[in-house]
Protein backbone atom coordinates (compact mmCIF):
# COMPACT_ATOMS: atom_id res chain seq x y z
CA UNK A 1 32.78 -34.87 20.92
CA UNK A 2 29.61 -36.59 22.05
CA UNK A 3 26.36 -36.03 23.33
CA UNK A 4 24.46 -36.96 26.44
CA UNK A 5 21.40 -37.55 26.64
CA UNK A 6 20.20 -34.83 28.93
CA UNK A 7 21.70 -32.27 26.32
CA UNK A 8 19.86 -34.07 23.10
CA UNK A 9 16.46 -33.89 25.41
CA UNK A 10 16.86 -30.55 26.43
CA UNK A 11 17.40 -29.25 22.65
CA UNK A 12 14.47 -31.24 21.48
CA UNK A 13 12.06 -29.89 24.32
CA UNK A 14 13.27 -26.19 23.24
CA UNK A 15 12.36 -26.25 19.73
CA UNK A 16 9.37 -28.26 20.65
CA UNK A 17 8.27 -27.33 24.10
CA UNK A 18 5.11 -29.71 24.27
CA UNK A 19 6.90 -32.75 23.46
CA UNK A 20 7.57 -36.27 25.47
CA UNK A 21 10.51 -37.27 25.01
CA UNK A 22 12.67 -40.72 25.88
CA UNK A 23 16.39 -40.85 25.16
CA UNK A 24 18.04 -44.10 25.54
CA UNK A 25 21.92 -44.47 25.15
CA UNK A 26 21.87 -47.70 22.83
CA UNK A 27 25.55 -48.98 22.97
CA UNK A 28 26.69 -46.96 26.08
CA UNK A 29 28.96 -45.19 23.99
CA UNK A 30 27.47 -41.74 24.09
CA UNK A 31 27.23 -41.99 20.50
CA UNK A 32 24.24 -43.97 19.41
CA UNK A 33 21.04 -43.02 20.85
CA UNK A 34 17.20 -43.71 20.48
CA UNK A 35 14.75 -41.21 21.07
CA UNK A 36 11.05 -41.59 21.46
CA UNK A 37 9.10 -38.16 20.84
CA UNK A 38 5.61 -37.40 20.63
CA UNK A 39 4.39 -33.91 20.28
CA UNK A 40 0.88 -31.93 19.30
CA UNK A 41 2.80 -29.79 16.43
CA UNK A 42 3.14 -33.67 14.71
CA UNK A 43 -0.30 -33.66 13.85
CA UNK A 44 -1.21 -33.68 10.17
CA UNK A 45 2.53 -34.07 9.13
CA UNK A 46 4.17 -37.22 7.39
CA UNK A 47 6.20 -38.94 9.46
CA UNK A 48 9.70 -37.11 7.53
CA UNK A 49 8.35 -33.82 8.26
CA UNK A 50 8.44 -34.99 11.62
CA UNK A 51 11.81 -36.14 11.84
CA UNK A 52 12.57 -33.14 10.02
CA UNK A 53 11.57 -31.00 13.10
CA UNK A 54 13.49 -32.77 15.55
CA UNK A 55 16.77 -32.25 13.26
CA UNK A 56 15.99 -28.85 13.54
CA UNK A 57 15.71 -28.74 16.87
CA UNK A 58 18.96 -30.20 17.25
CA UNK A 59 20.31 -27.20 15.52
CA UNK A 60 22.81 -28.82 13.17
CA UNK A 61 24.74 -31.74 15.73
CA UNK A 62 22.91 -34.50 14.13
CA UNK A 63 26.13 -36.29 12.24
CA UNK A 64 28.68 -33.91 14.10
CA UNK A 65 28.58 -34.50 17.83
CA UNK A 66 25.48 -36.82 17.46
CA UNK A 67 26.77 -39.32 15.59
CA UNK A 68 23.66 -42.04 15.19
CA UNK A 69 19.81 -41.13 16.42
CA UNK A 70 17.27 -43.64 15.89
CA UNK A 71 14.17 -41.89 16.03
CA UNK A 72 10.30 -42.47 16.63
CA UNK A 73 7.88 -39.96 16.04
CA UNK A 74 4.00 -39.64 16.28
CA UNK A 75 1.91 -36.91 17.84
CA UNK A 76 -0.33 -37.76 21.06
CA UNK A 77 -3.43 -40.34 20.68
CA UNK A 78 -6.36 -38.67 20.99
């Protein structure tokens, strides 16, 4: 079963409440998706340990109802 997008942001937002995030359906499908996130708790972490924070904030869907997530991380400019 897919994901929307509103569900994917929400999860994101909860395990990191500070974060920007942009979601964009990429083949209209429900099942490939971008998403843009910037957040403060970023700083001073490689850009996998990122990533690894969203997964975790998706609490296990990422390659189960969230099939494909491109995904751009970076904490704010200062």
């Amino acid at each position: 079963m897919a994901m929307d997008a509103a569900t994917i942001e929400k999860m994101i937002k909860d395990g990191l409440p500070d974060a920007q995030v942009s979601i964009e359906d990429l083949r209209g499908d429900g099942d490939h998706y971008a998403a843009n996130v910037v957040s403060a708790a970023f700083k001073g972490k490689t850009r996998v340990q990122q990533h690894q924070m969203v997964y975790k904030a998706l609490q296990g869907k990422m390659g189960n109802e969230l099939h494909a997530l491109a995904l751009q991380t970076s904490a704010p400019a200062e």
